[in-house]
PDB file of N, CA and C in Angstrom:
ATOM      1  N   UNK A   1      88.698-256.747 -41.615  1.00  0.00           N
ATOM      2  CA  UNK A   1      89.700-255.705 -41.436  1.00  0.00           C
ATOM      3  C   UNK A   1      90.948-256.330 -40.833  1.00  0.00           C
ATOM      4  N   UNK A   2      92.094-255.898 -41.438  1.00  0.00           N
ATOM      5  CA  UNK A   2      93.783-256.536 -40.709  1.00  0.00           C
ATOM      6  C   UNK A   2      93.508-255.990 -39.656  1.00  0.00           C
ATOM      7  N   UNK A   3      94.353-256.290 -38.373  1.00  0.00           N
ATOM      8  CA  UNK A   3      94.691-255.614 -37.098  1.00  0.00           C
ATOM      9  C   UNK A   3      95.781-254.703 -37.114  1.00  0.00           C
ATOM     10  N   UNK A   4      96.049-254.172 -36.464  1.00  0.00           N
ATOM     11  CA  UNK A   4      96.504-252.612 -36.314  1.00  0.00           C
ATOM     12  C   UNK A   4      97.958-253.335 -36.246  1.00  0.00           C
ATOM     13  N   UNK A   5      98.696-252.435 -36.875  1.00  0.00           N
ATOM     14  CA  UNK A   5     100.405-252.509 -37.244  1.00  0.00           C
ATOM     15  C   UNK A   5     100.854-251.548 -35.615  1.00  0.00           C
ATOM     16  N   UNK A   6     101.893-252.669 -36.087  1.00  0.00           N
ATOM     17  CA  UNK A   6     102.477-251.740 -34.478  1.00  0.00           C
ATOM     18  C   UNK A   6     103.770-250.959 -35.160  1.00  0.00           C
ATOM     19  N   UNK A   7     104.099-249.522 -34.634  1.00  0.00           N
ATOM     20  CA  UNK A   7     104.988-248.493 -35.051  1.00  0.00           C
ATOM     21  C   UNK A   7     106.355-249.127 -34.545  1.00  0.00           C
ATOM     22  N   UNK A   8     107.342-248.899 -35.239  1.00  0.00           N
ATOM     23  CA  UNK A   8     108.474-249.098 -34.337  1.00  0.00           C
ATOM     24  C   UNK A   8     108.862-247.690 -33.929  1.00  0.00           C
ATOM     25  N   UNK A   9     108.801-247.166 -32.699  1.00  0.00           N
ATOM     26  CA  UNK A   9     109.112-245.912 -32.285  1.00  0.00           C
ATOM     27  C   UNK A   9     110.123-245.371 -31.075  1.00  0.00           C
ATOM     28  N   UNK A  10     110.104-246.099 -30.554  1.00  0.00           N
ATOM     29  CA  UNK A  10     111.124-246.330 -30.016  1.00  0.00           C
ATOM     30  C   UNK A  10     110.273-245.656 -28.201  1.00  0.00           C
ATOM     31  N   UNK A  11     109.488-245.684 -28.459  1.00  0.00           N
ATOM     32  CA  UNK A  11     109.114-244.895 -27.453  1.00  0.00           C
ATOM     33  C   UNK A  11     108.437-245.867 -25.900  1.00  0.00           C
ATOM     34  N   UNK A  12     108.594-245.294 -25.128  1.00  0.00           N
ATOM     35  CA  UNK A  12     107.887-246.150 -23.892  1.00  0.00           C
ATOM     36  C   UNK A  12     106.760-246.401 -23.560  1.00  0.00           C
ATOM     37  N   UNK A  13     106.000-245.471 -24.276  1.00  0.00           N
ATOM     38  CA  UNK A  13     104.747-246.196 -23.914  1.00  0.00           C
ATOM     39  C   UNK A  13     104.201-247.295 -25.023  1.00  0.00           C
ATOM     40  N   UNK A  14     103.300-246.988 -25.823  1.00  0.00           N
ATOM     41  CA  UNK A  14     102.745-248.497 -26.299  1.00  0.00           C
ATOM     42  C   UNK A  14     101.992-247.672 -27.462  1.00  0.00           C
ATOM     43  N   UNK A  15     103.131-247.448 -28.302  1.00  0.00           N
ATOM     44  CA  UNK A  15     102.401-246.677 -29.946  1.00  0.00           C
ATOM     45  C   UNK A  15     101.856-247.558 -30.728  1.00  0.00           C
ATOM     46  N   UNK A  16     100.714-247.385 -31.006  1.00  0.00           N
ATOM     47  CA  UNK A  16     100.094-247.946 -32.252  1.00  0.00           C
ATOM     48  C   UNK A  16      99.760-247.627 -33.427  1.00  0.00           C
ATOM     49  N   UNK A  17     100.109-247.974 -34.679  1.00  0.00           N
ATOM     50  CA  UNK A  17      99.491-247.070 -35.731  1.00  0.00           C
ATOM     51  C   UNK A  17      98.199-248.018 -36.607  1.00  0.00           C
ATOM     52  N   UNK A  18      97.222-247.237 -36.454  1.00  0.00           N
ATOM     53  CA  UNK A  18      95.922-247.961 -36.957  1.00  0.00           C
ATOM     54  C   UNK A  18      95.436-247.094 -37.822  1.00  0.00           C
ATOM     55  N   UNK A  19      95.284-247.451 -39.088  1.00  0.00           N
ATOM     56  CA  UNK A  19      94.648-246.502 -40.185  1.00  0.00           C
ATOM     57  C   UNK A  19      95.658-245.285 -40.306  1.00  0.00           C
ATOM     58  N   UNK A  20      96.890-245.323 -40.501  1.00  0.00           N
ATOM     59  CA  UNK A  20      97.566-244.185 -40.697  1.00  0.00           C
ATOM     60  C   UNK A  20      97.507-243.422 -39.450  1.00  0.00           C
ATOM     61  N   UNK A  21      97.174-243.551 -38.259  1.00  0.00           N
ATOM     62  CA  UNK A  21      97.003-242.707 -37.199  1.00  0.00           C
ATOM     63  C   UNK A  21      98.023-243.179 -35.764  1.00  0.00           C
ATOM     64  N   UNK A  22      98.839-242.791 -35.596  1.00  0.00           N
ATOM     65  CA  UNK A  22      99.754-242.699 -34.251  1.00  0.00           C
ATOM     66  C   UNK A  22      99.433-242.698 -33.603  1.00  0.00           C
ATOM     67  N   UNK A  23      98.969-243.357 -32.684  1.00  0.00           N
ATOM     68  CA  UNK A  23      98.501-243.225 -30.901  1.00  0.00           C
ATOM     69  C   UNK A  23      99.063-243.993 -29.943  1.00  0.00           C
ATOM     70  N   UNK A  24      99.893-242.488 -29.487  1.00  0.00           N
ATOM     71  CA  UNK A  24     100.486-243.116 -28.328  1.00  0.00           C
ATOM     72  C   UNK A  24     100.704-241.969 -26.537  1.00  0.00           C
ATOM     73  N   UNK A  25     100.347-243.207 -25.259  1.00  0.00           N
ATOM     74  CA  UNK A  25     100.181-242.429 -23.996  1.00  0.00           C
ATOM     75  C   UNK A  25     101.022-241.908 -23.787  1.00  0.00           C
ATOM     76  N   UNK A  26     101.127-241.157 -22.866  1.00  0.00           N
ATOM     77  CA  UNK A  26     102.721-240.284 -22.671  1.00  0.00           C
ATOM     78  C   UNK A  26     102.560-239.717 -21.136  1.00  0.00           C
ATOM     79  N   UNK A  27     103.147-239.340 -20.703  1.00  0.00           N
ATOM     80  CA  UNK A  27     103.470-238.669 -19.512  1.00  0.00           C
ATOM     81  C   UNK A  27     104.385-237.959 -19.226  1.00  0.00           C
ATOM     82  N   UNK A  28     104.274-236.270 -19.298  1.00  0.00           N
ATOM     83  CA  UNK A  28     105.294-235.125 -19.744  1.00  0.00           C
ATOM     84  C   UNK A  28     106.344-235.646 -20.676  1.00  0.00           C
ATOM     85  N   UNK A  29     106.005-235.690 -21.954  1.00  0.00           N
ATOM     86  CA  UNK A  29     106.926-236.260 -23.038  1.00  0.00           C
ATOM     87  C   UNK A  29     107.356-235.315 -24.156  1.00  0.00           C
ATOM     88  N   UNK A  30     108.583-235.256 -24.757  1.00  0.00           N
ATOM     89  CA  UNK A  30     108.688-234.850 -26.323  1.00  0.00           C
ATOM     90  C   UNK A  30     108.756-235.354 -26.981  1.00  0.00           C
ATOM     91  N   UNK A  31     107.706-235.514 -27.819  1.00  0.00           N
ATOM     92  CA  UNK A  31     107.398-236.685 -29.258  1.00  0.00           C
ATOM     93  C   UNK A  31     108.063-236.240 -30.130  1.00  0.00           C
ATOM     94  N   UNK A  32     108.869-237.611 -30.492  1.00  0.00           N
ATOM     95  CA  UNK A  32     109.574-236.969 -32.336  1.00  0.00           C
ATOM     96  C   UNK A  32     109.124-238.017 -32.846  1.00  0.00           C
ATOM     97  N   UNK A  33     108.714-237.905 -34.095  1.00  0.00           N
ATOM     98  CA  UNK A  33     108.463-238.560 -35.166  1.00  0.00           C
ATOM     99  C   UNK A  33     109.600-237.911 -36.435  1.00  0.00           C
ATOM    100  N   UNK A  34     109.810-239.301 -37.296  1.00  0.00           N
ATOM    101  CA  UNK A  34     110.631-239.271 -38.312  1.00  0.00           C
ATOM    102  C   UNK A  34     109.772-239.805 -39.552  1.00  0.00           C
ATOM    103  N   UNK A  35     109.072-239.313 -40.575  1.00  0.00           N
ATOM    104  CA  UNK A  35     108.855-239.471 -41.680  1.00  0.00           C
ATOM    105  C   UNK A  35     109.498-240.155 -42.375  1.00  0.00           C
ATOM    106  N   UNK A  36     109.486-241.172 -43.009  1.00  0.00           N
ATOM    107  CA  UNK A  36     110.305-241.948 -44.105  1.00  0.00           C
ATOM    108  C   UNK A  36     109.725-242.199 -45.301  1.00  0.00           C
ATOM    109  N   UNK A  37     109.967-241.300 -46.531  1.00  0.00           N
ATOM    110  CA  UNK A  37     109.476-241.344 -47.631  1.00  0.00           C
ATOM    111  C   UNK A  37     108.745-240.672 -48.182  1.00  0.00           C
ATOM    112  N   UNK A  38     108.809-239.226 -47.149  1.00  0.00           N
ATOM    113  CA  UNK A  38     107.740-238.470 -47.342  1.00  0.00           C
ATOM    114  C   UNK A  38     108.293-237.155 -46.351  1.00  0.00           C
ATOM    115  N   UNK A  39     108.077-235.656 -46.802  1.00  0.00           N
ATOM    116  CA  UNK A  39     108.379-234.763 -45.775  1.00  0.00           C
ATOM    117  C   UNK A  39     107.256-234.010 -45.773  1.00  0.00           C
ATOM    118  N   UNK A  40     107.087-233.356 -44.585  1.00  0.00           N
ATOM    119  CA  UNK A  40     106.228-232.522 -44.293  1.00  0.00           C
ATOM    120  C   UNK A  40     105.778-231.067 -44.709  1.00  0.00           C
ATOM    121  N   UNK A  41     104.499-231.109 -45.585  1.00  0.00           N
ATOM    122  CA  UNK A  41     104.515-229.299 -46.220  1.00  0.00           C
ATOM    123  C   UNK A  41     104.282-228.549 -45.260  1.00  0.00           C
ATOM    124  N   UNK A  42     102.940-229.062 -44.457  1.00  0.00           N
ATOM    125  CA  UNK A  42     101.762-228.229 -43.152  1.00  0.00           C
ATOM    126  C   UNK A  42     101.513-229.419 -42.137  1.00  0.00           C
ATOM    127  N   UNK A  43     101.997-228.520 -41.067  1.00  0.00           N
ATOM    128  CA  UNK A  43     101.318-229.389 -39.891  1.00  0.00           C
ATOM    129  C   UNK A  43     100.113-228.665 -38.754  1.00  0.00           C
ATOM    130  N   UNK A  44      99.592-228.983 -38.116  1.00  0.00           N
ATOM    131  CA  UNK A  44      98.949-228.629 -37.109  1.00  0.00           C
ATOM    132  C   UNK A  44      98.248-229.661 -35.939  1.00  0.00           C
ATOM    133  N   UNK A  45      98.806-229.104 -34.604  1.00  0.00           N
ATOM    134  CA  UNK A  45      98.786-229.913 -33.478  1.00  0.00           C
ATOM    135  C   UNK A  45      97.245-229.304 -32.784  1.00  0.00           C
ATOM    136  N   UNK A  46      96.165-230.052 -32.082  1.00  0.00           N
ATOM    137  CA  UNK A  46      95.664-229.602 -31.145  1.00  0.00           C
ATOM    138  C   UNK A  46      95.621-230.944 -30.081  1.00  0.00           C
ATOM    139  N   UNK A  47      95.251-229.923 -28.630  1.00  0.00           N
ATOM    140  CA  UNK A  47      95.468-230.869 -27.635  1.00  0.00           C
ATOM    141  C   UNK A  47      94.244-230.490 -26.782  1.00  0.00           C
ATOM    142  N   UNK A  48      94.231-231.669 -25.792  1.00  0.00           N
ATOM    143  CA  UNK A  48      92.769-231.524 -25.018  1.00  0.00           C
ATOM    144  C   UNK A  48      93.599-231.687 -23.638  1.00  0.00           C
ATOM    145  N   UNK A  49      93.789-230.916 -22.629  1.00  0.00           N
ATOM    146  CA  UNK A  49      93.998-230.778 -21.489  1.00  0.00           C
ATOM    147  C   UNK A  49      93.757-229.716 -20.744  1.00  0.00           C
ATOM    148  N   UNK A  50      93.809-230.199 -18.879  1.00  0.00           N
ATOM    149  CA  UNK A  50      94.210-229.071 -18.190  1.00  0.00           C
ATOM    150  C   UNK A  50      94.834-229.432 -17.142  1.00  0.00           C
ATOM    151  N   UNK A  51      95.337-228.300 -16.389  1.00  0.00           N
ATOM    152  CA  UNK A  51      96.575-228.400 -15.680  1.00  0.00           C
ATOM    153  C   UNK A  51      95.453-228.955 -14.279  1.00  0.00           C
ATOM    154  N   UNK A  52      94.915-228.581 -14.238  1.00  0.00           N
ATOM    155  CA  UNK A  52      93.951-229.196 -13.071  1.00  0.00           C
ATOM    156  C   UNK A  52      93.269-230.537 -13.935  1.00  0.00           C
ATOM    157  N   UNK A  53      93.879-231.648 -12.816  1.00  0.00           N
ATOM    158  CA  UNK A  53      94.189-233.354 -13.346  1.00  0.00           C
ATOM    159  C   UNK A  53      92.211-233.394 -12.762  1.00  0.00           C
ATOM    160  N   UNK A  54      92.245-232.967 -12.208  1.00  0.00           N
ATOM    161  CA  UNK A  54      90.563-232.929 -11.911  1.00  0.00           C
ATOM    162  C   UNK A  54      89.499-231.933 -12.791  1.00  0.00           C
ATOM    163  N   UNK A  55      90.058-231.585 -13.334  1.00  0.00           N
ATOM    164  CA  UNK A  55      89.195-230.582 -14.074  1.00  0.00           C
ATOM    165  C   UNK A  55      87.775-231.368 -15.087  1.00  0.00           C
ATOM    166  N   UNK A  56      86.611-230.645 -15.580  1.00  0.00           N
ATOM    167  CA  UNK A  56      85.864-231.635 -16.142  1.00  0.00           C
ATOM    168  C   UNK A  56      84.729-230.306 -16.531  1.00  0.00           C
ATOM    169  N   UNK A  57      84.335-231.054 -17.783  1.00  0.00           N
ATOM    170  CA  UNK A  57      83.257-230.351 -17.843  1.00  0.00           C
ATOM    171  C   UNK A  57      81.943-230.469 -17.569  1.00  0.00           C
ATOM    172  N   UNK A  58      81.335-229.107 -16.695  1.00  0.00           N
ATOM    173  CA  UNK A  58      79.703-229.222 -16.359  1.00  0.00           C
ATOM    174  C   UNK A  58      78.787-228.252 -17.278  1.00  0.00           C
ATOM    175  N   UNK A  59      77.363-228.314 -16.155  1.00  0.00           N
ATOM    176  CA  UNK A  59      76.540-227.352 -16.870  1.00  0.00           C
ATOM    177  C   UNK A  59      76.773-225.939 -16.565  1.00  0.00           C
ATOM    178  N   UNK A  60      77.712-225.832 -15.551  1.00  0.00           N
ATOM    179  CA  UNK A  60      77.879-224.466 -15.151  1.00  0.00           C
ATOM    180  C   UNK A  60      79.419-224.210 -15.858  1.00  0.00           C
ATOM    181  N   UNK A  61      80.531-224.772 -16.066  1.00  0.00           N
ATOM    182  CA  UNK A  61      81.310-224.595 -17.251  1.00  0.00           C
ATOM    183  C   UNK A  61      81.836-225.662 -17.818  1.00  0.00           C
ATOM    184  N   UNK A  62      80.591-225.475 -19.470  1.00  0.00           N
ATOM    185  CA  UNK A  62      80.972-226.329 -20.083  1.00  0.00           C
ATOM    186  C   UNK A  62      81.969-226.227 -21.289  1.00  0.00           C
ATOM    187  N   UNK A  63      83.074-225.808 -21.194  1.00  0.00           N
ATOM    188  CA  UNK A  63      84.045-224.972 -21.664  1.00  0.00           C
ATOM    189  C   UNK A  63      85.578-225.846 -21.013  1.00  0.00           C
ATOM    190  N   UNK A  64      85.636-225.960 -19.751  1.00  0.00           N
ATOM    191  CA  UNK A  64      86.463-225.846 -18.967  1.00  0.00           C
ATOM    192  C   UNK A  64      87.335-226.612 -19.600  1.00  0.00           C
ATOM    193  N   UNK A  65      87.626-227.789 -20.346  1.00  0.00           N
ATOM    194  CA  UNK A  65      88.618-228.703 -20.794  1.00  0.00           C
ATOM    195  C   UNK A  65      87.928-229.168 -22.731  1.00  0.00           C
ATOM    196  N   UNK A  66      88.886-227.835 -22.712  1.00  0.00           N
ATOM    197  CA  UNK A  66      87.910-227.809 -24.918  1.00  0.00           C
ATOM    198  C   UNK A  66      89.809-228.097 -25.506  1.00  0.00           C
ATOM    199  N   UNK A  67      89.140-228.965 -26.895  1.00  0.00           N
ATOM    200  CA  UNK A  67      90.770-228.685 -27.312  1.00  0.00           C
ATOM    201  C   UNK A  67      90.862-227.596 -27.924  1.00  0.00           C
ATOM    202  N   UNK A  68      92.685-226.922 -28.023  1.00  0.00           N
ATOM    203  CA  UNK A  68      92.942-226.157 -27.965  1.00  0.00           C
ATOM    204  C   UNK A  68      93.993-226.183 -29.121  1.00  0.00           C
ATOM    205  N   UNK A  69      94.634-225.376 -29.756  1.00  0.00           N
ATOM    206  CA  UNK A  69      95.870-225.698 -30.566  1.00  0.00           C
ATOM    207  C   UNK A  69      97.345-225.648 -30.039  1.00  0.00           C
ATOM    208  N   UNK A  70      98.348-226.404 -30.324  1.00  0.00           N
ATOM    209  CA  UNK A  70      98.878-226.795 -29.355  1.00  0.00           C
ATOM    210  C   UNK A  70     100.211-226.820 -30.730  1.00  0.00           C
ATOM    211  N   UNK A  71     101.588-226.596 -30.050  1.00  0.00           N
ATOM    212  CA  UNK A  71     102.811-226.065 -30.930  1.00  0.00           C
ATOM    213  C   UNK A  71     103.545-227.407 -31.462  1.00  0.00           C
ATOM    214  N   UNK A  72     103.627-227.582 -32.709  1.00  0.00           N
ATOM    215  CA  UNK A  72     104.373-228.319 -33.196  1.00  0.00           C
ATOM    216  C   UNK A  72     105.513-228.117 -33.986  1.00  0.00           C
ATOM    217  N   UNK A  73     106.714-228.367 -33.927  1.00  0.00           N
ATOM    218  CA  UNK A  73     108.051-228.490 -34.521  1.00  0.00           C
ATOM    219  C   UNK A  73     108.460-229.303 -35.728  1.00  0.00           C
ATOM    220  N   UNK A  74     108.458-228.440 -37.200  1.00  0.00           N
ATOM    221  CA  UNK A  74     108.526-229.157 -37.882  1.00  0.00           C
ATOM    222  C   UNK A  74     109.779-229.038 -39.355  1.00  0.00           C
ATOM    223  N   UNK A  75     110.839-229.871 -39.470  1.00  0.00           N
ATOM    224  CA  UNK A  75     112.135-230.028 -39.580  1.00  0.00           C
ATOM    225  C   UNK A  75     112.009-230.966 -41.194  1.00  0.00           C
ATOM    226  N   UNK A  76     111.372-230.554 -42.181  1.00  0.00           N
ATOM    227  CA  UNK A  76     111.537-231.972 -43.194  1.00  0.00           C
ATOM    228  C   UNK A  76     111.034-232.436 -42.910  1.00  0.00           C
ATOM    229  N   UNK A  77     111.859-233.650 -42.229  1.00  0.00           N
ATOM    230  CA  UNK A  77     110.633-235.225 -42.041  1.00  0.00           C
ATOM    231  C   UNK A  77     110.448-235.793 -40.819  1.00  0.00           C
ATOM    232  N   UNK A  78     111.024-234.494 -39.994  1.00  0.00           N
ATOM    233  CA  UNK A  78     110.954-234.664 -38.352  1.00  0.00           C
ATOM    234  C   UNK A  78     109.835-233.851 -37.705  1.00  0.00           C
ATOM    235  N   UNK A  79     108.706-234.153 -37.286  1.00  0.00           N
ATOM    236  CA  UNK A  79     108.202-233.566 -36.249  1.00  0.00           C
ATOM    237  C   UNK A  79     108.597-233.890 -34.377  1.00  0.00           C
ATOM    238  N   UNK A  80     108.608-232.594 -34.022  1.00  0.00           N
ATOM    239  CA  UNK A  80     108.564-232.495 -32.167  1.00  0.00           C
ATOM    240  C   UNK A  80     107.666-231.878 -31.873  1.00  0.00           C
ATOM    241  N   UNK A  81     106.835-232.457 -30.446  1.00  0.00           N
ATOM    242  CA  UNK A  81     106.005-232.151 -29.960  1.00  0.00           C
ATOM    243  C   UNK A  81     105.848-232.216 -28.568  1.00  0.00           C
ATOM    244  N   UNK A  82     105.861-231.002 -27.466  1.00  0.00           N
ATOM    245  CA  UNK A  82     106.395-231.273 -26.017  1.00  0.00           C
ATOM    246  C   UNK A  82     105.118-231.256 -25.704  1.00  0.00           C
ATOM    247  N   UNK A  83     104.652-232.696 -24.797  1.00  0.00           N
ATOM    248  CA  UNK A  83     103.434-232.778 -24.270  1.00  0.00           C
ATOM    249  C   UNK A  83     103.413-232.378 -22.991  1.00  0.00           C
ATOM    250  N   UNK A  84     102.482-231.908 -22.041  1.00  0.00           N
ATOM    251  CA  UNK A  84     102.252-232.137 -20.886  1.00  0.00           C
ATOM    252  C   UNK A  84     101.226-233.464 -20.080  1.00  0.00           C
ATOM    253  N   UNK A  85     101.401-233.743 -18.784  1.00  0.00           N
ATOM    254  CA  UNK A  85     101.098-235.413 -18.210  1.00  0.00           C
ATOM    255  C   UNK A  85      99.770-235.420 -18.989  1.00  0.00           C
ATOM    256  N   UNK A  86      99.195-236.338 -19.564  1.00  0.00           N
ATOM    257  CA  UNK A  86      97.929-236.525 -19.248  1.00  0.00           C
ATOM    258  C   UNK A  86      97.157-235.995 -20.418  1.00  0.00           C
ATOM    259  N   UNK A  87      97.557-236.190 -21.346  1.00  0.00           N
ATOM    260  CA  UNK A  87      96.912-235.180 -22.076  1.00  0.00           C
ATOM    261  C   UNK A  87      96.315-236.314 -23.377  1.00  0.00           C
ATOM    262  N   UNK A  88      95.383-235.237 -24.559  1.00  0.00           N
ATOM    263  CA  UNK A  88      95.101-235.972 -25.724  1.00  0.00           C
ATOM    264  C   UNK A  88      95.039-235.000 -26.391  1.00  0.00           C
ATOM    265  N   UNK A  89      96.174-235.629 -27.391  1.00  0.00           N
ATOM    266  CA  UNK A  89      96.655-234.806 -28.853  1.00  0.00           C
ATOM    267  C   UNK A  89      96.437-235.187 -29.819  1.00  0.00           C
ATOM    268  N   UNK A  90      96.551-234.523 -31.084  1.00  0.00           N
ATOM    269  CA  UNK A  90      96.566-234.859 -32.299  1.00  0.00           C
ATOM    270  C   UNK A  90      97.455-234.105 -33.585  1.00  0.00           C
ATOM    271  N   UNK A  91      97.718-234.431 -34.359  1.00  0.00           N
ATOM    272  CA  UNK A  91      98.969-233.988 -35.319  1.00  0.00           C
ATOM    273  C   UNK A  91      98.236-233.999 -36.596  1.00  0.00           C
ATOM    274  N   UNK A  92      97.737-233.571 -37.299  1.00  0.00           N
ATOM    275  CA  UNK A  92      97.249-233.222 -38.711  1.00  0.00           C
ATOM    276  C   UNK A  92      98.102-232.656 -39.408  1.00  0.00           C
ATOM    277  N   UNK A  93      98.677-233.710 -40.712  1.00  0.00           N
ATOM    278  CA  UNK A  93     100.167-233.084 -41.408  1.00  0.00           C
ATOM    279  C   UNK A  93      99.790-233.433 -42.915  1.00  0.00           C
ATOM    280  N   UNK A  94     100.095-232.338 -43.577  1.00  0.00           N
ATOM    281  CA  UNK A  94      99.799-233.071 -45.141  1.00  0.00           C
ATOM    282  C   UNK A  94     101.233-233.250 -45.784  1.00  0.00           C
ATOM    283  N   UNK A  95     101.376-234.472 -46.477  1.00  0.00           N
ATOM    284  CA  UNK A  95     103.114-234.991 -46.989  1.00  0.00           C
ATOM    285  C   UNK A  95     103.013-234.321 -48.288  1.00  0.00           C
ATOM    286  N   UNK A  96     104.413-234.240 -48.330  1.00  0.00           N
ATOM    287  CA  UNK A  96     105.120-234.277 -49.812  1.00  0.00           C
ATOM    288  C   UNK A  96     105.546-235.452 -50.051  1.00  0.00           C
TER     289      UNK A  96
END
C-alpha cells in the first residue's frame, strides 16, 4: 500500500488525506474545504462530542457521548463546518 498523501489545506493542525478521507484535529475551528473538479450534490456531517471534556460512557449511561448529526454548509464546491474543541467528525458527500 502507498502512504497517505498529505492535503494541502492550509490549515493548522496536521490534515491528512488517506483513502479519500480528510482527517484533521482541530480545536474550536471552521473547516472549509474547496472541491476541485468536482461539486457537491448531498452532504451530511455527524459528530461525536460533549460539552463535558470529561464525559464518557458507562453501564449506567451508556448513551452519554453517541454521535450525533451535526450542520454542514454547502456552496458548490465549498463545504463549512463550525466545530467545537475536541471533537470527532465526519463529512459524507456524494460529487458531481
Amino acid at each position: 500500500a502507498s502512504p497517505p498523501q498529505r492535503a494541502n489545506s492550509g490549515l493548522a493542525g496536521d490534515p491528512n488525506v488517506f483513502r479519500q478521507r480528510l482527517v484533521v484535529c482541530t480545536e474550536d475551528k471552521i473547516i472549509e474545504c474547496v472541491l476541485r473538479g468536482a461539486s457537491v450534490r448531498a452532504t451530511s456531517a455527524r459528530i461525536l462530542h460533549d460539552a463535558d471534556w470529561n464525559a464518557y460512557n458507562s453501564f449506567e449511561q451508556p448513551d452519554q457521548v453517541v454521535p450525533k448529526p451535526h450542520p454542514v454548509a454547502v456552496d458548490g464546491k465549498n463545504l463549512r463546518m463550525d466545530l467545537p474543541r475536541l471533537p470527532v467528525a465526519t463529512i459524507s458527500s456524494q460529487l458531481g
